[in-house]
Protein backbone atom coordinates (compact mmCIF):
# COMPACT_ATOMS: atom_id res chain seq x y z
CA UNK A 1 -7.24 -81.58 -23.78
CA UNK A 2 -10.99 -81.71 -23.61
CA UNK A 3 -12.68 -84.35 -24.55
CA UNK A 4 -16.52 -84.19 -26.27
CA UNK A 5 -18.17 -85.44 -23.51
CA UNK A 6 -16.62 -82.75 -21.56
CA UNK A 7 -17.25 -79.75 -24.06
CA UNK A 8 -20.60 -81.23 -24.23
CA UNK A 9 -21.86 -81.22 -20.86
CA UNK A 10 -19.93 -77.62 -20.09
CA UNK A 11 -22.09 -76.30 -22.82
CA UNK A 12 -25.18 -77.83 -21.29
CA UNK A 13 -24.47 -76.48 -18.04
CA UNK A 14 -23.65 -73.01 -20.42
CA UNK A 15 -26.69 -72.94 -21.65
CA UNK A 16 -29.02 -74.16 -18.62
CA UNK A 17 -27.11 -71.45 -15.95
CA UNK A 18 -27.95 -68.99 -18.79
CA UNK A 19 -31.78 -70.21 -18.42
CA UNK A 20 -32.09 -70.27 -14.82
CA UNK A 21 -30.61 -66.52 -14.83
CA UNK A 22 -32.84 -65.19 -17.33
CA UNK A 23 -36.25 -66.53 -16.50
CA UNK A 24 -37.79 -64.40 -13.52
CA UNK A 25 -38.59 -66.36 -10.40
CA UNK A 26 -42.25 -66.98 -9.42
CA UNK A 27 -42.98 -64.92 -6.48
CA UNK A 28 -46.07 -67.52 -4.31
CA UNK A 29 -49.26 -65.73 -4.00
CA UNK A 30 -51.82 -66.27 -1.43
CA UNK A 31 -55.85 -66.27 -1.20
CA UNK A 32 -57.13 -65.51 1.99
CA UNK A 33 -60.82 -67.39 2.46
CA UNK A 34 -62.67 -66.79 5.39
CA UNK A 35 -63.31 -69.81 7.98
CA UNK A 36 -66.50 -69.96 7.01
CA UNK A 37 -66.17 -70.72 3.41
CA UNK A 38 -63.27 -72.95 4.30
CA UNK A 39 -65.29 -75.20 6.58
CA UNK A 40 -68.39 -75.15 4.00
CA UNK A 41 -65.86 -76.33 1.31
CA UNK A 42 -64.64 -79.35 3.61
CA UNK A 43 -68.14 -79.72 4.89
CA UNK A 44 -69.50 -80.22 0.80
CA UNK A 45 -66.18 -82.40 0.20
CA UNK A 46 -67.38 -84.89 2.99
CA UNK A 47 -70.93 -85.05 2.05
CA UNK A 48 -69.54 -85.42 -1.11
CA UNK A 49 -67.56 -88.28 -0.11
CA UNK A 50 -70.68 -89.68 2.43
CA UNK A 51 -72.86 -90.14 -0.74
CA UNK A 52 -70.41 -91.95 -3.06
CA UNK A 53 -69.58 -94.45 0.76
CA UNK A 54 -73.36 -95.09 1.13
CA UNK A 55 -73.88 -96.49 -2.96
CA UNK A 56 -75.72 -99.55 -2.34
CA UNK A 57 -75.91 -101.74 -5.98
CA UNK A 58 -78.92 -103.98 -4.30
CA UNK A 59 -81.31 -100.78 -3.40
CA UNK A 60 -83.75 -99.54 -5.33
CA UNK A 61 -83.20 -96.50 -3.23
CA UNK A 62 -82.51 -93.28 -6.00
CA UNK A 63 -80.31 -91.90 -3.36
CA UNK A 64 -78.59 -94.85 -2.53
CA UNK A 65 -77.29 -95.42 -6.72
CA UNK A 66 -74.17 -95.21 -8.54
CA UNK A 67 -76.01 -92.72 -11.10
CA UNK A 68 -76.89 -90.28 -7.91
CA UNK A 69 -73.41 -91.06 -6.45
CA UNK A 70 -71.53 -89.92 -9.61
CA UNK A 71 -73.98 -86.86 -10.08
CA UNK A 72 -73.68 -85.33 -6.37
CA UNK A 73 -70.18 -86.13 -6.29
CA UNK A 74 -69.53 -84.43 -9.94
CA UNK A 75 -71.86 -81.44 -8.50
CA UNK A 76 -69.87 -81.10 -4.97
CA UNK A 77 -66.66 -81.05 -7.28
CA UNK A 78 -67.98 -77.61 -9.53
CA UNK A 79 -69.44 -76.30 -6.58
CA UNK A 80 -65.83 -76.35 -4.68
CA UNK A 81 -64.46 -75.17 -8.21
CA UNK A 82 -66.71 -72.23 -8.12
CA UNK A 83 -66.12 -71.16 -4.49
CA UNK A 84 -61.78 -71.48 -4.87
CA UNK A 85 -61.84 -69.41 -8.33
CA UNK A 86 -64.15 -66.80 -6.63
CA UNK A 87 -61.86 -66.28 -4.51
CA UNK A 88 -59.08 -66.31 -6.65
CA UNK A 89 -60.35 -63.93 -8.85
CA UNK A 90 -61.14 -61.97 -5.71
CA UNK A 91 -57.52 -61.81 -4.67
CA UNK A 92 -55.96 -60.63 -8.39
């Protein structure tokens, strides 16, 4: 005799084996990017990073605020957008 707790969790297992079976498996895909572009990426990530280190509250220094900081830093962040989906889009 089965109990519902049983029936229950064969049917969940039923239904979840059916799932796995019938959904096609993700094959990975991946982007080449030359050395180059993959050392100017980390080289705008770590100035990136430099900027946002150096913030000095007491300066009057542009360079040197939180303002600048958050601008460069937003700005290295599209920039390194830009360059992956290029080649992303290159690669499709």
């Amino acid at each position: 005799m089965i109990n519902l707790h049983q029936a229950h969790l064969e049917a969940s297992l039923s239904v979840l084996f059916l799932f796995l079976h019938i959904k096609p498996l993700r094959t990975m895909n991946y982007i080449q990017i030359p050395d180059y572009a993959f050392d100017r990426i980390l080289k705008v990530l770590q100035q990136g990073v430099d900027v946002c280190y150096n913030v000095d509250y007491s300066s009057d220094s542009t360079e040197q605020s939180p303002s600048y900081a958050n601008g460069y830093s937003r700005a290295t962040m599209q920039s390194v957008i830009e360059d992956l989906n290029r080649y992303k889009e290159a690669a499709n």
